[in-house]
Structure formats: structure tokens, C-alpha cells
Protein backbone atom coordinates (compact mmCIF):
# COMPACT_ATOMS: atom_id res chain seq x y z
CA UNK A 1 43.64 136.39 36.66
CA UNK A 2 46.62 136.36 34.20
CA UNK A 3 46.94 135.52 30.63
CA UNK A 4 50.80 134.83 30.89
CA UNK A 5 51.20 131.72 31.30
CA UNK A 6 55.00 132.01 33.42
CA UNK A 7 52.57 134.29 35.66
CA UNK A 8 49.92 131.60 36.10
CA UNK A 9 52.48 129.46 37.05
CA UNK A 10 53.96 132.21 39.35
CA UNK A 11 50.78 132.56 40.75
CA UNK A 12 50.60 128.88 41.88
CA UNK A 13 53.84 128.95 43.18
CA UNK A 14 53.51 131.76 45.66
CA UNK A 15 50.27 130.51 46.84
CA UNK A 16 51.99 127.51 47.64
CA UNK A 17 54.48 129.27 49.51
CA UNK A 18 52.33 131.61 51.42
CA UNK A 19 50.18 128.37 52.72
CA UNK A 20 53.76 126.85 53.42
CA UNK A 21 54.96 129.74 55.03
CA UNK A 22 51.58 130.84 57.01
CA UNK A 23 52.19 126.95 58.38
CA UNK A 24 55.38 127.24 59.50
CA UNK A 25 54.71 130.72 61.30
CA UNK A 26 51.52 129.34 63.06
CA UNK A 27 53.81 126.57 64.44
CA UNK A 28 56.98 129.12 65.52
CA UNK A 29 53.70 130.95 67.02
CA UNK A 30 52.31 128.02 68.85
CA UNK A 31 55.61 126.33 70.49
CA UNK A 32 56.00 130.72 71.76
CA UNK A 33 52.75 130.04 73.30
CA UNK A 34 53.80 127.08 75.09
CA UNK A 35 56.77 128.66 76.51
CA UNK A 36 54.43 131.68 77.77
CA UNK A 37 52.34 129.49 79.20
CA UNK A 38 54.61 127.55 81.11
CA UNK A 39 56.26 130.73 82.31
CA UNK A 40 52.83 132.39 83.50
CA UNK A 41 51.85 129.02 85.20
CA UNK A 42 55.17 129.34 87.13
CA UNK A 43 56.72 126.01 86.08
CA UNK A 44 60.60 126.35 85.46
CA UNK A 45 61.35 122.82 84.35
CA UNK A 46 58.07 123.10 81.69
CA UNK A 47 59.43 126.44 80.42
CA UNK A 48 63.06 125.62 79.39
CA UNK A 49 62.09 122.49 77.93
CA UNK A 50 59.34 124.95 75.83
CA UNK A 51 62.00 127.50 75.01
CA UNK A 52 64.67 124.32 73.77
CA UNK A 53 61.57 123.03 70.85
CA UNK A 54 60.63 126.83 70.53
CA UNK A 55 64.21 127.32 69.50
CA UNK A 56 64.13 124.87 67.28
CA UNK A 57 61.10 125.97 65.53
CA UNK A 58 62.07 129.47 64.86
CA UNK A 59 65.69 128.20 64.24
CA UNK A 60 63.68 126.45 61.70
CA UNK A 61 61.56 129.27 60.00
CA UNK A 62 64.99 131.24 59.52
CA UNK A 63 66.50 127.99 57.15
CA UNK A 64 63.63 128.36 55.16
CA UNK A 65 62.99 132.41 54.75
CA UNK A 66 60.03 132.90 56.75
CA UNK A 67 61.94 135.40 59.74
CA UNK A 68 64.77 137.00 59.35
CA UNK A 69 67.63 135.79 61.22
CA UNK A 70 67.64 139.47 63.96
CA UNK A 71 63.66 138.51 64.24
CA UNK A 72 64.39 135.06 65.49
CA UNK A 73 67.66 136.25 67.52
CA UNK A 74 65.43 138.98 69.42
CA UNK A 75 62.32 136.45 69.98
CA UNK A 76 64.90 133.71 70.96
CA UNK A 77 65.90 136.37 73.51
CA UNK A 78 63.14 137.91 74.77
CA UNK A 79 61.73 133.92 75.89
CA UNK A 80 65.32 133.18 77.05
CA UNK A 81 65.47 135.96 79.42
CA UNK A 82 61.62 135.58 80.61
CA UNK A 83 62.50 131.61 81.63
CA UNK A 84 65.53 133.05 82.79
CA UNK A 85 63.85 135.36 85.52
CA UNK A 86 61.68 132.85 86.21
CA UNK A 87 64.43 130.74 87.68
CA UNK A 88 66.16 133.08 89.99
């Protein structure tokens, strides 16, 4: 533990932000799932209404620093183009 006390309160604030940010990536994880899930079951409809909140969410995560903007371009993708096959 530190003495300083600007590192104490350092301390506090990243563990704040870690449980912030470990929420928000469980979330962008989730709505991924859903989209999977919908594409695996075969449902078209199900998926791209997935992929449009899934978008959201990772849109989301990249406002507030927890991807990087090329992370959430290439997962944004890689769903886009799965749903995508799935249609034709």
C-alpha cells in the first residue's frame, strides 16, 4: 500500500476505472454473444437487429477509452460480414 497520499488517491481512482471499464467490456462482450448466437441459430432478422445494439455498445466503449477505435472497426466488421453471409 502507499504512503503518498496523491498515490492513495490514484489508487482509488484506477480501481474505479478498471471495475468501470471491466463493466463496459463484459457488456460489448455480451451484446457479441447475442449476435453469434443469432447467427449460429440461423435467424437473419435476430442477427442484424443484434449487430445494430452490438454496434452501439462497442461504438460506446471507444467514447469512453476502453477499445481502440481499429479494435471496434475490425469487430464491427468481422459480425457485419458473418450476418452478412448469413443473408445471401
Amino acid at each position: 500500500m502507499a504512503n503518498i497520499k496523491s498515490q492513495i488517491k490514484r489508487n482509488k481512482t484506477n480501481e474505479k476505472a478498471r471495475l468501470r471499464n471491466r463493466a463496459v467490456r463484459s457488456e460489448v462482450r455480451g451484446q457479441i454473444r447475442n449476435v453469434r448466437a443469432a447467427i449460429e441459430a440461423g435467424n437473419a432478422d435476430e442477427a442484424q437487429a443484434a449487430l445494430q445494439v452490438a454496434s452501439r455498445k462497442i461504438d460506446k466503449a471507444v467514447s469512453k477509452g476502453v477499445l481502440h477505435k481499429k479494435n471496434a472497426a475490425n469487430r464491427k466488421s468481422r459480425l457485419a460480414k458473418a450476418v452478412n453471409a448469413l443473408k445471401a
